[in-house]
PDB file of N, CA and C in Angstrom:
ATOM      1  N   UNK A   1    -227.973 -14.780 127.863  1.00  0.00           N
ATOM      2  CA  UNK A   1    -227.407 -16.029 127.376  1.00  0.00           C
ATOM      3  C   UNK A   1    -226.460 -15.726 126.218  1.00  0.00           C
ATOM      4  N   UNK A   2    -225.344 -16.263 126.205  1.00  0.00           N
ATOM      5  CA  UNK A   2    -224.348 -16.122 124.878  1.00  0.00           C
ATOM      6  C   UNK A   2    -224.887 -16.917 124.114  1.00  0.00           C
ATOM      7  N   UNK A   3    -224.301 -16.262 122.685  1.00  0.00           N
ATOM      8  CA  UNK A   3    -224.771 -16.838 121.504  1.00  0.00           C
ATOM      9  C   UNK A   3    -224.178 -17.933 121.186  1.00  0.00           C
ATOM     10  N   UNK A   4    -224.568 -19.231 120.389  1.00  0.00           N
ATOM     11  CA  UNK A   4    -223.901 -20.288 120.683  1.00  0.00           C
ATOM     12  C   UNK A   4    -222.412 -20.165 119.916  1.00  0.00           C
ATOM     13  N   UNK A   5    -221.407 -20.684 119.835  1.00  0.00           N
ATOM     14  CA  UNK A   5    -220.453 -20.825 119.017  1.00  0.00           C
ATOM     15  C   UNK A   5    -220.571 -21.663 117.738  1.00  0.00           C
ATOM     16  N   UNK A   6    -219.548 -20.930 117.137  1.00  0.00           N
ATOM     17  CA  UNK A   6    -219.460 -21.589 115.516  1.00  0.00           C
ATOM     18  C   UNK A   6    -218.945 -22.516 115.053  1.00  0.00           C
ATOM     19  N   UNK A   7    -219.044 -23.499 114.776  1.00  0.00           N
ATOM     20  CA  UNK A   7    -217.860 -24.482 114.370  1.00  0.00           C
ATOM     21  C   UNK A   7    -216.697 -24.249 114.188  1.00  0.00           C
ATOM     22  N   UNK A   8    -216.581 -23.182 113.433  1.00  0.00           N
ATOM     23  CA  UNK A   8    -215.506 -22.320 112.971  1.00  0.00           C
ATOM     24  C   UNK A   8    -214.738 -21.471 114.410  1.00  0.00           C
ATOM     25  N   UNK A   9    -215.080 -21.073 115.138  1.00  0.00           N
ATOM     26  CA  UNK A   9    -214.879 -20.414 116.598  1.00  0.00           C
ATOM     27  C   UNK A   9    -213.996 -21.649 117.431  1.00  0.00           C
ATOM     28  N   UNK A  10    -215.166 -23.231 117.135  1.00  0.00           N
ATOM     29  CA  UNK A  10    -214.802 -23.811 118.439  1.00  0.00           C
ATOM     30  C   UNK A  10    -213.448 -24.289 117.668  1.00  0.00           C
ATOM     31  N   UNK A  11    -213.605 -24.258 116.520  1.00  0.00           N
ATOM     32  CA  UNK A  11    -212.292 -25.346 115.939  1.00  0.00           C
ATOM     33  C   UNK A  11    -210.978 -24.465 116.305  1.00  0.00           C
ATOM     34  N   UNK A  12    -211.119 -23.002 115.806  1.00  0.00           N
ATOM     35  CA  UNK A  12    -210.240 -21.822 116.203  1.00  0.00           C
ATOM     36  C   UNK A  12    -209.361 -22.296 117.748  1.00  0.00           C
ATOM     37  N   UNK A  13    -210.585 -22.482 118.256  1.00  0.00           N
ATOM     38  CA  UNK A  13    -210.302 -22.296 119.997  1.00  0.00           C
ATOM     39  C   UNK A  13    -209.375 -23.545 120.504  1.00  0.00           C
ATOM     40  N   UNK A  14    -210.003 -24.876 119.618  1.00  0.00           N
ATOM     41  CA  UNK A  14    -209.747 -26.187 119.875  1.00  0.00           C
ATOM     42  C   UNK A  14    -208.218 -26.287 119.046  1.00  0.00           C
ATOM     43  N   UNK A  15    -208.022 -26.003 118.212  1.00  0.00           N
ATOM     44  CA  UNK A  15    -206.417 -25.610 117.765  1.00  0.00           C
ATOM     45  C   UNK A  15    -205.600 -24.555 118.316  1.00  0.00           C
ATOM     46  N   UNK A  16    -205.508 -23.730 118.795  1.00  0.00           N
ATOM     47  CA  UNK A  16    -205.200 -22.582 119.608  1.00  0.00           C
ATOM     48  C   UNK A  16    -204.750 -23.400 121.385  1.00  0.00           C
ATOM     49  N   UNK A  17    -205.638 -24.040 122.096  1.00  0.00           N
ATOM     50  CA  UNK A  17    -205.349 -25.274 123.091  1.00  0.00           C
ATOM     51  C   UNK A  17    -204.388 -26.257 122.600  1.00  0.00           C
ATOM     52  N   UNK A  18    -204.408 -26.726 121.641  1.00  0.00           N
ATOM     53  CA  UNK A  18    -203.376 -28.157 121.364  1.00  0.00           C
ATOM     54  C   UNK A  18    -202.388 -27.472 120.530  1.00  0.00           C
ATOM     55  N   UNK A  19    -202.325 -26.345 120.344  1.00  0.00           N
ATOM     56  CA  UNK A  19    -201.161 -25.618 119.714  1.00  0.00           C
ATOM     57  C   UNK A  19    -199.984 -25.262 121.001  1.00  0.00           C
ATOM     58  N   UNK A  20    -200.786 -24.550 121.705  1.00  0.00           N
ATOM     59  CA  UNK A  20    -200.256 -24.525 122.816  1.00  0.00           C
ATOM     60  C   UNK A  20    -199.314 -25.481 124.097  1.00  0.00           C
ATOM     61  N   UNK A  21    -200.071 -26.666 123.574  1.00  0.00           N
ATOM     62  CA  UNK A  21    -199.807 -27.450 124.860  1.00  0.00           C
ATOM     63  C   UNK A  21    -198.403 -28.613 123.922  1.00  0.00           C
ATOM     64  N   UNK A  22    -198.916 -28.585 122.277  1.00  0.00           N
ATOM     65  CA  UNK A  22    -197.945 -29.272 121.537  1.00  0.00           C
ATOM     66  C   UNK A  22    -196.751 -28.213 121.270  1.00  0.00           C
ATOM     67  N   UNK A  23    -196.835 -26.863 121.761  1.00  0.00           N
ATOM     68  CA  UNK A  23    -195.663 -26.055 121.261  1.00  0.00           C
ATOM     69  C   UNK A  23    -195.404 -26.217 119.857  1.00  0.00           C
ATOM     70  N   UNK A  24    -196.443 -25.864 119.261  1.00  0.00           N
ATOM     71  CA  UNK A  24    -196.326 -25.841 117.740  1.00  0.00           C
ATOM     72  C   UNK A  24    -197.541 -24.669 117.314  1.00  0.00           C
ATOM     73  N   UNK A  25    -197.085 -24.151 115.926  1.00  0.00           N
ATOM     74  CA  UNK A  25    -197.823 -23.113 115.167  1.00  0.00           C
ATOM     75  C   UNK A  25    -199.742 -23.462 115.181  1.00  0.00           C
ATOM     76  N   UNK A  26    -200.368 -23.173 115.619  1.00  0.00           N
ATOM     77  CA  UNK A  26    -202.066 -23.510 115.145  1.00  0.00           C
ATOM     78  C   UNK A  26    -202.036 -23.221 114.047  1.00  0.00           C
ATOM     79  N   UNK A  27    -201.549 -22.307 112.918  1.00  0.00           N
ATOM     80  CA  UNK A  27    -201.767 -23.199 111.716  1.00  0.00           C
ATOM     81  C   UNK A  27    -200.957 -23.933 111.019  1.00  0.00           C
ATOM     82  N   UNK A  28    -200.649 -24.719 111.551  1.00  0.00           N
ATOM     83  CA  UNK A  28    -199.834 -25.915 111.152  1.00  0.00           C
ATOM     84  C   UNK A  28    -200.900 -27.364 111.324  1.00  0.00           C
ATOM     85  N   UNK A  29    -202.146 -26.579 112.284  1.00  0.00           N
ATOM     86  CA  UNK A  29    -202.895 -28.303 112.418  1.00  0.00           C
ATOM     87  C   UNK A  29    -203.919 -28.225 111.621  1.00  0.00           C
ATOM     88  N   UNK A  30    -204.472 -29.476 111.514  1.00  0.00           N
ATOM     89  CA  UNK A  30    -205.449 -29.918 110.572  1.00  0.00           C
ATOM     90  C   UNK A  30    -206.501 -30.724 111.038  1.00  0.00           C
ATOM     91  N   UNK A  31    -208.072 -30.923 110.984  1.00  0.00           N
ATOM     92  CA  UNK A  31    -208.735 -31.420 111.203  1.00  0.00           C
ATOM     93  C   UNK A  31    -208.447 -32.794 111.415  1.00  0.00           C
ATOM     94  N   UNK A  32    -207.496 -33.263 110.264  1.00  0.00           N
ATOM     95  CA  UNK A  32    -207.485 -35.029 110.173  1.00  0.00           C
ATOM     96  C   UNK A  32    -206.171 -35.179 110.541  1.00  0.00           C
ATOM     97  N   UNK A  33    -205.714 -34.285 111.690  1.00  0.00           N
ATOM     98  CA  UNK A  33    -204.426 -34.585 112.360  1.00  0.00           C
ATOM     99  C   UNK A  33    -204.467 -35.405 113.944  1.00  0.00           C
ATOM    100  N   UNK A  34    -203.615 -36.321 114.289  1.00  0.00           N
ATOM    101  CA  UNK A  34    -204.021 -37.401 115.555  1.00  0.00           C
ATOM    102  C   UNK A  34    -202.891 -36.458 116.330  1.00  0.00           C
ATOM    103  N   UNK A  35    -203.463 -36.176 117.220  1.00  0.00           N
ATOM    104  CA  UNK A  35    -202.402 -35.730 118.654  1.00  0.00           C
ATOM    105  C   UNK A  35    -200.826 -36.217 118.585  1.00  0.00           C
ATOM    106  N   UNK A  36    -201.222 -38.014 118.396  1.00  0.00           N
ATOM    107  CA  UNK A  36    -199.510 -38.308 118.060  1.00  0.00           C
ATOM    108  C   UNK A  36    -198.909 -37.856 116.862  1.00  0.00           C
ATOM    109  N   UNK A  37    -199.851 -37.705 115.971  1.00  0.00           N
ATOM    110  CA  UNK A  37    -198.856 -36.737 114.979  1.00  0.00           C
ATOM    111  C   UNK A  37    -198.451 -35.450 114.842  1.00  0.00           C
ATOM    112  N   UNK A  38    -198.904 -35.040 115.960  1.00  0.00           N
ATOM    113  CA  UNK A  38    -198.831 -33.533 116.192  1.00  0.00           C
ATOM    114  C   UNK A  38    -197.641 -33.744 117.385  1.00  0.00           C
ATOM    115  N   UNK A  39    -196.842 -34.760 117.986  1.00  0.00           N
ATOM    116  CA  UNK A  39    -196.320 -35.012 118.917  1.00  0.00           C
ATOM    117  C   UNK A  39    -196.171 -35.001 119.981  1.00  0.00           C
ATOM    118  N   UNK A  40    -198.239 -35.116 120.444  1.00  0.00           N
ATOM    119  CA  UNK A  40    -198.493 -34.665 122.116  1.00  0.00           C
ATOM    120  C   UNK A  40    -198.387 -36.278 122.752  1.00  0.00           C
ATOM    121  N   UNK A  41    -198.023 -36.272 123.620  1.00  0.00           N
ATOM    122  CA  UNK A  41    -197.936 -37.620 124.219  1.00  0.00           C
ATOM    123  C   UNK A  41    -199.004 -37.965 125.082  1.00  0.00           C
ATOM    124  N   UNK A  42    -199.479 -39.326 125.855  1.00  0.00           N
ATOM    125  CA  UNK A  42    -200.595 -39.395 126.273  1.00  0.00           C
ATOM    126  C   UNK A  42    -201.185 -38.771 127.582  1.00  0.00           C
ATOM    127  N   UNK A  43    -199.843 -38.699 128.206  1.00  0.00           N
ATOM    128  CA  UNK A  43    -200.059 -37.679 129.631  1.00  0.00           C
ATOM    129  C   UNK A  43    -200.016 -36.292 128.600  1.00  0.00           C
ATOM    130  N   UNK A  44    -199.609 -35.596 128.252  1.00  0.00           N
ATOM    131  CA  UNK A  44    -199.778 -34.518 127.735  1.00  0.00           C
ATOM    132  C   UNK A  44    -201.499 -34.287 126.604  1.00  0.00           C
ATOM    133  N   UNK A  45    -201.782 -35.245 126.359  1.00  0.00           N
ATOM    134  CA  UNK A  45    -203.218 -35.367 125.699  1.00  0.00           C
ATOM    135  C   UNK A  45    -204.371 -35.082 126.900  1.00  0.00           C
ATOM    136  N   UNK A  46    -204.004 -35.903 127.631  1.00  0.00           N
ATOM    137  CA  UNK A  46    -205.197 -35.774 128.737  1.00  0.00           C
ATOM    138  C   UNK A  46    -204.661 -34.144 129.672  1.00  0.00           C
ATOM    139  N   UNK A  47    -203.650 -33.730 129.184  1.00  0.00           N
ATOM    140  CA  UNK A  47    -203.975 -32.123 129.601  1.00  0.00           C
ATOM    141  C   UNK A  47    -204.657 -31.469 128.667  1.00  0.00           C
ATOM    142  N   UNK A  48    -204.228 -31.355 127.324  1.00  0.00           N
ATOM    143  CA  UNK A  48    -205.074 -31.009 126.331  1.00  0.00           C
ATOM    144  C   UNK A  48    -206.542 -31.462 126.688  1.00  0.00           C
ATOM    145  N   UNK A  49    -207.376 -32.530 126.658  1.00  0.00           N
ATOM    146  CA  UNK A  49    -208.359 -32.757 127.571  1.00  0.00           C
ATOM    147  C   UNK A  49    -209.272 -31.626 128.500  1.00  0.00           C
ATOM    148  N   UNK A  50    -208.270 -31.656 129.321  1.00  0.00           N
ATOM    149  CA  UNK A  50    -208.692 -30.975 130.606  1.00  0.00           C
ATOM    150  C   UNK A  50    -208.781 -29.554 130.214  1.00  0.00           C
ATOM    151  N   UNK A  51    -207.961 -29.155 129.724  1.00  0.00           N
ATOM    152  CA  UNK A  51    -207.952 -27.722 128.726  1.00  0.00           C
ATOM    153  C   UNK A  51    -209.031 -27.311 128.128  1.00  0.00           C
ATOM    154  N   UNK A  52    -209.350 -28.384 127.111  1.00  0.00           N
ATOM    155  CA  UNK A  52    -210.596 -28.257 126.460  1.00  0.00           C
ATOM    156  C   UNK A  52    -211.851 -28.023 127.538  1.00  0.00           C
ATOM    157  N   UNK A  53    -211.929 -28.953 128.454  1.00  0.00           N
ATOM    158  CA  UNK A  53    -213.380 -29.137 128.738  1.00  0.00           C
ATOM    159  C   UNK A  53    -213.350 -27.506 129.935  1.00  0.00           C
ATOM    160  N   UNK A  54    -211.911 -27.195 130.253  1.00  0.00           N
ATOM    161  CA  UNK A  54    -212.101 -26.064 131.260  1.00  0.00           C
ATOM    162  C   UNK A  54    -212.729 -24.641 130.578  1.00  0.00           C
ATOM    163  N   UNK A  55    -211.971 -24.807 129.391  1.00  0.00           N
ATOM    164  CA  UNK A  55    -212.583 -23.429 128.499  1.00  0.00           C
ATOM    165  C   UNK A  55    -213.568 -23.086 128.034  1.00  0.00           C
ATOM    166  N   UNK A  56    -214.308 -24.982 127.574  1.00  0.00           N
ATOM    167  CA  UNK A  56    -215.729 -24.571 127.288  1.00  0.00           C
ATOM    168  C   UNK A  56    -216.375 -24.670 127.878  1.00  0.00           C
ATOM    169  N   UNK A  57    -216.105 -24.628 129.592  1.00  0.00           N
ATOM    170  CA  UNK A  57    -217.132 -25.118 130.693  1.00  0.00           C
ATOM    171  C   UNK A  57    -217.891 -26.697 130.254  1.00  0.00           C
ATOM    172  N   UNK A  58    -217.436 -27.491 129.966  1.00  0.00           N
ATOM    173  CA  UNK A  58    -218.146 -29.083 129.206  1.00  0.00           C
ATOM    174  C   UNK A  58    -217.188 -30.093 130.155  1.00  0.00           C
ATOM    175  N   UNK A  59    -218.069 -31.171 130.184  1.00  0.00           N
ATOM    176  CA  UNK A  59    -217.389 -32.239 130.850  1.00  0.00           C
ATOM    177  C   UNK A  59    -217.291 -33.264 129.580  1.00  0.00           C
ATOM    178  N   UNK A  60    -216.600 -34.380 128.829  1.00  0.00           N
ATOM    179  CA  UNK A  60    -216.956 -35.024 128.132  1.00  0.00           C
ATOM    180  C   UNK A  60    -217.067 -36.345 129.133  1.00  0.00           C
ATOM    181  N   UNK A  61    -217.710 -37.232 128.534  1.00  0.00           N
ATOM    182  CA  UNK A  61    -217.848 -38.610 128.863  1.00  0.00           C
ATOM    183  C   UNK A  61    -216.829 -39.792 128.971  1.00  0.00           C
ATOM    184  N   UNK A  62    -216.521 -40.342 129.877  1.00  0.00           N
ATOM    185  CA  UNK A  62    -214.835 -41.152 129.361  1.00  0.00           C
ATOM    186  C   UNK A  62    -215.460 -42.332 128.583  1.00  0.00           C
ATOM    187  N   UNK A  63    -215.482 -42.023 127.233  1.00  0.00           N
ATOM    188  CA  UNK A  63    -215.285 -42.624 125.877  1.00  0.00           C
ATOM    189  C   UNK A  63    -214.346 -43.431 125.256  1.00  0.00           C
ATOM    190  N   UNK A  64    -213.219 -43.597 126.478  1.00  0.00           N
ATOM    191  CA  UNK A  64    -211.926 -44.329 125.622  1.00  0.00           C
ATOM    192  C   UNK A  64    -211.011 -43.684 124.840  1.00  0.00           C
ATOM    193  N   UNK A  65    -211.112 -42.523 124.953  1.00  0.00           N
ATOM    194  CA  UNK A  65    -210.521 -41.544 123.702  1.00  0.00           C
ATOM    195  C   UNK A  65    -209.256 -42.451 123.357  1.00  0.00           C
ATOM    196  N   UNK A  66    -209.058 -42.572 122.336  1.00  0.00           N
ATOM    197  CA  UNK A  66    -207.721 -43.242 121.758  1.00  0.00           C
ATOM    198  C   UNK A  66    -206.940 -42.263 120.943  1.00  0.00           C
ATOM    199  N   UNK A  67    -206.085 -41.823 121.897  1.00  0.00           N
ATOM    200  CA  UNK A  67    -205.176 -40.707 121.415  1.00  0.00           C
ATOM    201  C   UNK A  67    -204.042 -40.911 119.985  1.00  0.00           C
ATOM    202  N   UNK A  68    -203.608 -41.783 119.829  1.00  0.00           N
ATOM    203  CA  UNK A  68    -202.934 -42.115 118.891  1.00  0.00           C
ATOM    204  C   UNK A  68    -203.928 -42.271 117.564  1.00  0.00           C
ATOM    205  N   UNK A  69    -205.437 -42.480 117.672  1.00  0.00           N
ATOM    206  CA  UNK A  69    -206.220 -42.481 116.380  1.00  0.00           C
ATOM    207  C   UNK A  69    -207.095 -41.716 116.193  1.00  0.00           C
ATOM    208  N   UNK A  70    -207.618 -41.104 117.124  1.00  0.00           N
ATOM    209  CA  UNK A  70    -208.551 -40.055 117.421  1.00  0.00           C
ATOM    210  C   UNK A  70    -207.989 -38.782 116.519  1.00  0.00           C
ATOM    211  N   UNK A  71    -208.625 -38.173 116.004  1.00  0.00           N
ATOM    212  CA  UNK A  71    -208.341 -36.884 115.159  1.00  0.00           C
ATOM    213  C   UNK A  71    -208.367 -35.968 115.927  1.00  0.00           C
ATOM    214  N   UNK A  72    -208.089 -34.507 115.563  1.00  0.00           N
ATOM    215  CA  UNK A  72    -208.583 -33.145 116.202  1.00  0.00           C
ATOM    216  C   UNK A  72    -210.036 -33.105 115.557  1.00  0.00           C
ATOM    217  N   UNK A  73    -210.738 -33.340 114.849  1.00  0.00           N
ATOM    218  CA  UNK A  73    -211.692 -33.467 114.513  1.00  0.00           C
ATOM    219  C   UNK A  73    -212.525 -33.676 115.230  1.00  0.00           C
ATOM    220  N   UNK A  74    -212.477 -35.042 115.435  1.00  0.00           N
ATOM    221  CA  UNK A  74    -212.760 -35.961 116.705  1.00  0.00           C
ATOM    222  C   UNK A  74    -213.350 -35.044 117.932  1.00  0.00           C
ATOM    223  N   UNK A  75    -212.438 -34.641 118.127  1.00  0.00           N
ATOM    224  CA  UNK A  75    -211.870 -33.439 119.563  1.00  0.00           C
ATOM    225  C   UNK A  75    -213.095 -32.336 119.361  1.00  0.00           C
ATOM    226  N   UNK A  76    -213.290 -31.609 118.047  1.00  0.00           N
ATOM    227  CA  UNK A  76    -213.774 -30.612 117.846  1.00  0.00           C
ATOM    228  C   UNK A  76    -215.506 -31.238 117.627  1.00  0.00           C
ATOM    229  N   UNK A  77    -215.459 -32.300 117.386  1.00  0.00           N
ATOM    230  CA  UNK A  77    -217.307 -32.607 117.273  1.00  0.00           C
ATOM    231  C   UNK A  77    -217.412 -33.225 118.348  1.00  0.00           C
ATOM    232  N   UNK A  78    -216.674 -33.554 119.704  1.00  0.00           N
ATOM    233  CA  UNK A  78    -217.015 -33.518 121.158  1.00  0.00           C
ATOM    234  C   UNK A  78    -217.105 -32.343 122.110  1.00  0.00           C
ATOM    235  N   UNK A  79    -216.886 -31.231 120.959  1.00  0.00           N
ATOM    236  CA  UNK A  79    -217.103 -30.272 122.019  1.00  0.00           C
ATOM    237  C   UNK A  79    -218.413 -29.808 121.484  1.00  0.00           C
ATOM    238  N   UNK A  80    -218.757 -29.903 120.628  1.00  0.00           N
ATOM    239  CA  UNK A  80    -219.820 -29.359 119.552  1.00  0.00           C
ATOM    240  C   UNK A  80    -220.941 -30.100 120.414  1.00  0.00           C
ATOM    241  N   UNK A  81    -220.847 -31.647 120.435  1.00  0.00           N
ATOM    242  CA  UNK A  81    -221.677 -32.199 121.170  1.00  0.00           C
ATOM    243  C   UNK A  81    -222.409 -32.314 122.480  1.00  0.00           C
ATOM    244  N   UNK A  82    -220.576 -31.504 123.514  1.00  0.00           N
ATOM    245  CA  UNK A  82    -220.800 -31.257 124.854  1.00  0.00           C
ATOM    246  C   UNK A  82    -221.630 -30.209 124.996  1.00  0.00           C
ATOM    247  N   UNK A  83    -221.421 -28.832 124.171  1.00  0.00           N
ATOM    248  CA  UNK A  83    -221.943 -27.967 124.198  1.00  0.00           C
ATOM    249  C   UNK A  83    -223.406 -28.020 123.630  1.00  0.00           C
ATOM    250  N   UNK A  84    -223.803 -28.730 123.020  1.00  0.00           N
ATOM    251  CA  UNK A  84    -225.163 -28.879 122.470  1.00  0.00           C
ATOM    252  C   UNK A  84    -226.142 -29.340 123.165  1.00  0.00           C
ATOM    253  N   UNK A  85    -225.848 -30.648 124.120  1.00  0.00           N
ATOM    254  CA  UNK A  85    -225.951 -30.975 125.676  1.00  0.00           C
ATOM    255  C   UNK A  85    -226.317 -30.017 126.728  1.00  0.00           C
ATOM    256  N   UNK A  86    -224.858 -29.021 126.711  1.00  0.00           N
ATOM    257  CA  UNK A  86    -225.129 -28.289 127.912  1.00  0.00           C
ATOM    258  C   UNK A  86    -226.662 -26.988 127.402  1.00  0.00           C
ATOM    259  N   UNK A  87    -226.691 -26.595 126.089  1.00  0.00           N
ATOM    260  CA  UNK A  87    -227.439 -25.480 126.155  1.00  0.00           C
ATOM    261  C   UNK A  87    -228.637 -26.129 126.236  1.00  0.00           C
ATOM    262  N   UNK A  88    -229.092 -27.564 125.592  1.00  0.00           N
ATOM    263  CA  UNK A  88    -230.430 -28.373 125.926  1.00  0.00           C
ATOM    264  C   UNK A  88    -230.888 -28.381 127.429  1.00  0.00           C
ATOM    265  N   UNK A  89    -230.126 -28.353 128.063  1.00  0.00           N
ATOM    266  CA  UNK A  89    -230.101 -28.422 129.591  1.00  0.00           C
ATOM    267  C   UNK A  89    -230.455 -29.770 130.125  1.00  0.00           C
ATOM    268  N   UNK A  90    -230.536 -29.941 131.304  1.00  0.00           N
ATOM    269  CA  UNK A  90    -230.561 -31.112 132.252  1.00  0.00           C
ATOM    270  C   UNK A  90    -231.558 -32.534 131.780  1.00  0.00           C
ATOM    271  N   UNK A  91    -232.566 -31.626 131.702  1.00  0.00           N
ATOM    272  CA  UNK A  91    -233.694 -32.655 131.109  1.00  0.00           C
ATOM    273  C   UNK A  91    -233.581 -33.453 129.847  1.00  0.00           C
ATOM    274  N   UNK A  92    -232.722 -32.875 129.210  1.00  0.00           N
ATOM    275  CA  UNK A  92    -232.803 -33.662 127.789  1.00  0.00           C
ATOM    276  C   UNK A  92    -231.719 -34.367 127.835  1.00  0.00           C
ATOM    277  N   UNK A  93    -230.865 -34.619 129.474  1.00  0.00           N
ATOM    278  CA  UNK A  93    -229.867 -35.919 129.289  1.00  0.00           C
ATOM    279  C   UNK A  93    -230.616 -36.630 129.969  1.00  0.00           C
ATOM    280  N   UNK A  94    -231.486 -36.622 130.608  1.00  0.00           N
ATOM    281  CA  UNK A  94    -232.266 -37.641 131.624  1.00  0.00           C
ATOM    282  C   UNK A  94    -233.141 -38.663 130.291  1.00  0.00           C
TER     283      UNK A  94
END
C-alpha cells in the first residue's frame, strides 16, 4: 500500500495540473486563487477536473462546483477528502 500523501504533495500536484492546463507558472498560484482568476474558463475547469480526479485515481461528487468562486483550495481539500474516502474503503461510504 502507498503511503498516504501530504497536503503539501497533493497541493504540489494540484497546482502543477491547473498550471498546466491555465498555461501559467505553478508558482504564480495561490491557495485563495479562483480558476477565473487564474484565467481558466468553465469548459477548461471541468478539464482541470477530470485531470485531477485521473491522477489521483478519486471520483469527486457533483457538488455544484462554482468555478468562478471556488478556490484552489477548495480543489485541494476535495482531493484530501476523496482520498481519505478512498483509503477508508467501501464500507465507510455505505
Amino acid at each position: 500500500m502507498n503511503a498516504p500523501l501530504s497536503d503539501a504533495d497533493i497541493q504540489s500536484q494540484v497546482f502543477g495540473i491547473i498550471a498546466k492546463q491555465a498555461k501559467i507558472d505553478a508558482a504564480t498560484l495561490k491557495p485563495e486563487s479562483t480558476l477565473k482568476d487564474l484565467g481558466v474558463a468553465s469548459l477548461d475547469a471541468i478539464e482541470v477536473i477530470f485531470d485531477i480526479e485521473e491522477h489521483f485515481d478519486v471520483t469527486f461528487p457533483d457538488q455544484g462546483t462554482n468555478f468562478d468562486t471556488d478556490t484552489v483550495q477548495h480543489l485541494i481539500d476535495a482531493v484530501r477528502s476523496a482520498l481519505d474516502a478512498k483509503a477508508a474503503g467501501p464500507e465507510a461510504a455505505a
